[in-house]
C-alpha atoms as a PDB file:
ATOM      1  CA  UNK A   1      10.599 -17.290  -5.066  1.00  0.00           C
ATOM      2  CA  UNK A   2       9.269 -13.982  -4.986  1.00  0.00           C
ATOM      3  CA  UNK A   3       6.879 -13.196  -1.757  1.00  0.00           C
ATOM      4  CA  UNK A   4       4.939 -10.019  -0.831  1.00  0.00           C
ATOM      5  CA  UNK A   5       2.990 -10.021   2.098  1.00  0.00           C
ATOM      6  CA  UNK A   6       1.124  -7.233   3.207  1.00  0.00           C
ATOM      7  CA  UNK A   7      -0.034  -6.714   6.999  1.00  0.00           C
ATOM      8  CA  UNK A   8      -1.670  -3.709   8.841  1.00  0.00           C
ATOM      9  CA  UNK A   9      -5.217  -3.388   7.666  1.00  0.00           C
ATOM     10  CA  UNK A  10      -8.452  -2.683   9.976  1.00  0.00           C
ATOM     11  CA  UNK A  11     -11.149  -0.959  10.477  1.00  0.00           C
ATOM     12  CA  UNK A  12     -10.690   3.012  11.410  1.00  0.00           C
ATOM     13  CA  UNK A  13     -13.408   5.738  11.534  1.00  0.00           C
ATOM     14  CA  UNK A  14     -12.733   8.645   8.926  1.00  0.00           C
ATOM     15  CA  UNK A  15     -10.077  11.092   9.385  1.00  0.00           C
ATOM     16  CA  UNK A  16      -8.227   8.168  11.383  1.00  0.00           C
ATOM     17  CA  UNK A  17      -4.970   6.822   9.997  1.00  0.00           C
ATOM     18  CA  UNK A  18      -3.391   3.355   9.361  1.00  0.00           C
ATOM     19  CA  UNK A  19      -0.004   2.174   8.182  1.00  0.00           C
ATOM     20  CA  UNK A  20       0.373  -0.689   6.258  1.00  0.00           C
ATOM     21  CA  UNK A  21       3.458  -2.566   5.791  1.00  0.00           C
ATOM     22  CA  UNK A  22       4.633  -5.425   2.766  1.00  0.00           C
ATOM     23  CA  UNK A  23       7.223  -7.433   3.596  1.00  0.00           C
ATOM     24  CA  UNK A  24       9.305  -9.036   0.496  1.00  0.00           C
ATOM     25  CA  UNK A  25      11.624 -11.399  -0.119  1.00  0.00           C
ATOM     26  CA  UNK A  26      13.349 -13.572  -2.893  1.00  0.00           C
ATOM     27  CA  UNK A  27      14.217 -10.772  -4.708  1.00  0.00           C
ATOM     28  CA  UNK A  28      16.827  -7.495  -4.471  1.00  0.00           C
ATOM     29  CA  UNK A  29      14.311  -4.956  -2.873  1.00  0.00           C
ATOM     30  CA  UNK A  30      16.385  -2.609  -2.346  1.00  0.00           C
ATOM     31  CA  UNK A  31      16.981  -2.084  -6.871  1.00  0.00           C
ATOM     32  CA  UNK A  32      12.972  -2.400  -7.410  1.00  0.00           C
ATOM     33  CA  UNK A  33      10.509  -0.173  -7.760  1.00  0.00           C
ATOM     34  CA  UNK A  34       7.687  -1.038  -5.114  1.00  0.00           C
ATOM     35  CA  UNK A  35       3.964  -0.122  -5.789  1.00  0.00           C
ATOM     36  CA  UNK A  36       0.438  -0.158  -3.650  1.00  0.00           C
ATOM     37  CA  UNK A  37      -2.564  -0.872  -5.080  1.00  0.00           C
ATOM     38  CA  UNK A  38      -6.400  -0.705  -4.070  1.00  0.00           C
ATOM     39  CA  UNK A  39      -9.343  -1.957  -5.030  1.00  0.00           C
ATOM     40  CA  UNK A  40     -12.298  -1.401  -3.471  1.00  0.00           C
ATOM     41  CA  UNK A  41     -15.881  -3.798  -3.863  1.00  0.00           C
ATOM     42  CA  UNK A  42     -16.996  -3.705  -7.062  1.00  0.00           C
ATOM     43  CA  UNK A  43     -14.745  -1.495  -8.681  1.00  0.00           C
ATOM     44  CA  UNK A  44     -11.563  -2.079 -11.061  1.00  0.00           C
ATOM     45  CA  UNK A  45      -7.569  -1.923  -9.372  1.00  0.00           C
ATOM     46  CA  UNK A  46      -7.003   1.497  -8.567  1.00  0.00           C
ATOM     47  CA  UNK A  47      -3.024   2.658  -8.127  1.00  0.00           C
ATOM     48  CA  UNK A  48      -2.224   4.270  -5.748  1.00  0.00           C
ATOM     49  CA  UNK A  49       1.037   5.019  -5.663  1.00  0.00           C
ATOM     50  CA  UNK A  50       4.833   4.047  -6.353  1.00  0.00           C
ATOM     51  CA  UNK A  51       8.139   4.438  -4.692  1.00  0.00           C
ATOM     52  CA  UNK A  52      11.666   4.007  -6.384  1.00  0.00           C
ATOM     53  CA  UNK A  53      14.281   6.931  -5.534  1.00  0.00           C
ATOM     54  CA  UNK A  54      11.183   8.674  -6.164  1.00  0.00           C
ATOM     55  CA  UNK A  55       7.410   8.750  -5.146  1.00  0.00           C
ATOM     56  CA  UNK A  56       4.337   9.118  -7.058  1.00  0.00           C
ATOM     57  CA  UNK A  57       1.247   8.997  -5.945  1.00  0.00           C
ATOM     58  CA  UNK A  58      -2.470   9.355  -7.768  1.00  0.00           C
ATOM     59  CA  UNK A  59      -4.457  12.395  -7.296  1.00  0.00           C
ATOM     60  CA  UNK A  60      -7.019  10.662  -5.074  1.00  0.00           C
ATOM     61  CA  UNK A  61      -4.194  10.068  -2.327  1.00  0.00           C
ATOM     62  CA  UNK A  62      -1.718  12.988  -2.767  1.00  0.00           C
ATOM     63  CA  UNK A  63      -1.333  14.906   0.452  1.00  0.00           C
ATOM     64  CA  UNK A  64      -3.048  12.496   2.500  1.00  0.00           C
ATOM     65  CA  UNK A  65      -1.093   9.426   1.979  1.00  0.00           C
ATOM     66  CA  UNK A  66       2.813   8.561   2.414  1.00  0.00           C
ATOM     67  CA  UNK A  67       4.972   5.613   1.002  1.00  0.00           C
ATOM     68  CA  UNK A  68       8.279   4.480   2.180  1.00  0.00           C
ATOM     69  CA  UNK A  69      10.329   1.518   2.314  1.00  0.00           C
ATOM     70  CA  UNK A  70      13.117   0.754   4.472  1.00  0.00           C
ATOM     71  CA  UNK A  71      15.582  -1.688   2.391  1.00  0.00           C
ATOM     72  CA  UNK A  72      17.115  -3.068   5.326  1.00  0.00           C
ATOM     73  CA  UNK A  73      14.402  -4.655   6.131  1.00  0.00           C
ATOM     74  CA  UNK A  74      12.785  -5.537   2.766  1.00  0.00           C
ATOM     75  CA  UNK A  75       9.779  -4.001   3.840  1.00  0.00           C
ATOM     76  CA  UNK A  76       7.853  -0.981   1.934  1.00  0.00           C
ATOM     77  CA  UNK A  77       4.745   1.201   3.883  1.00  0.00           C
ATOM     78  CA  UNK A  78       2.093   2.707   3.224  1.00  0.00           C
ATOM     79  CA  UNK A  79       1.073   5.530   5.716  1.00  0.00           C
ATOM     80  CA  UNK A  80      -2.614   6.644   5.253  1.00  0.00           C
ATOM     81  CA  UNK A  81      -3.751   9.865   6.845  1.00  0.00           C
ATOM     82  CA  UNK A  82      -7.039  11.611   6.852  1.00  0.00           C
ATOM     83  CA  UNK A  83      -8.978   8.383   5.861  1.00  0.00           C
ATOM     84  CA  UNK A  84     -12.370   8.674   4.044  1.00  0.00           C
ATOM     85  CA  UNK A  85     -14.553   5.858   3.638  1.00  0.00           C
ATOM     86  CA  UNK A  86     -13.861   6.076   0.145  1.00  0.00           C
ATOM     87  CA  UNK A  87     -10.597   4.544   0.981  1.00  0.00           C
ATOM     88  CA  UNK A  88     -11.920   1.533   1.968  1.00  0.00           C
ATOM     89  CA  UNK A  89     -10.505  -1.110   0.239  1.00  0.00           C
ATOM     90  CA  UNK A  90      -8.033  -4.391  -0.280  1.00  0.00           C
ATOM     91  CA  UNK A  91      -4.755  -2.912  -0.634  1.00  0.00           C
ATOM     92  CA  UNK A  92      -2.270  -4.788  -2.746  1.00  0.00           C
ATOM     93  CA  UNK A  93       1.947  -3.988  -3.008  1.00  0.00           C
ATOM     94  CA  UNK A  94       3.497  -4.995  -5.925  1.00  0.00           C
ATOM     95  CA  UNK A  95       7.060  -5.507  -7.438  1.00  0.00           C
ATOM     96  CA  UNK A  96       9.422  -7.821  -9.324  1.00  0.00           C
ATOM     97  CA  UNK A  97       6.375  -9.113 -10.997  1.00  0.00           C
ATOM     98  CA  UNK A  98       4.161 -10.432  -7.869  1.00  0.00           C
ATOM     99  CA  UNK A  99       1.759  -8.851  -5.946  1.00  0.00           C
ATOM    100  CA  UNK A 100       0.572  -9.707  -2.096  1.00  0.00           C
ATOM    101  CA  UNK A 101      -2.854 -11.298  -1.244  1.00  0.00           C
ATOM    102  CA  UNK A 102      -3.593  -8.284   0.032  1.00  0.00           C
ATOM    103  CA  UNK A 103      -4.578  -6.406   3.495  1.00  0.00           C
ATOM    104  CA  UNK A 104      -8.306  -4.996   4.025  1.00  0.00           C
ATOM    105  CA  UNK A 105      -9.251  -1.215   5.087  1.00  0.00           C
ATOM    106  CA  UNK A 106     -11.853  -0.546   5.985  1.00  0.00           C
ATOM    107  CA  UNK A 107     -13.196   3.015   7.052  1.00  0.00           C
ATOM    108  CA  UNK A 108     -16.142   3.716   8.670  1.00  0.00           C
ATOM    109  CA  UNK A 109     -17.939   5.355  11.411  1.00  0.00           C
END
């Protein structure tokens, strides 16, 4: 069975920084493309980014936020830098078809 399960979120006052972590199992990692997710309250999912043997991110996070995965331990990151409270929101990973319940950001003085 497929399981994501994200860990990491808080709350952090802008231009603070948080790293999130997913850790997966039941599938290869290591061969699938791993993605993060956001959405914040009262607004549609947002991507944020994706990480293969490449990275992509979306415009809103580029420069300020860093994925990574280590396949040894099944377990992809997200490193956010230079928060803004527009960041605030559940962050989801995704892969192999699932997606995590989720960690919450939230940033705010």
């Amino acid at each position: 069975e497929v399981q994501l399960v994200e860990s990491g979120g808080g709350v952090v006052q802008p231009g603070g920084s948080l790293r999130l972590s997913c850790t997966a199992s039941g599938f290869s990692f290591c061969g699938t493309t791993m993605n993060w997710a956001r959405q914040a309250p009262g607004k549609a999912l947002e991507w944020v980014g994706s990480i293969s043997s490449w990275t992509r991110y979306s415009d809103s996070v580029k420069g300020r936020f860093t994925i990574s995965r280590d396949n040894a331990k099944n377990t992809l990151y997200l490193q956010m830098n230079n928060l803004e409270p527009e960041d605030t929101a559940m962050y989801y990973c995704s892969g192999a078809g699932k997606r995590g319940q989720g960690t919450r950001v939230t940033v705010s003085a």
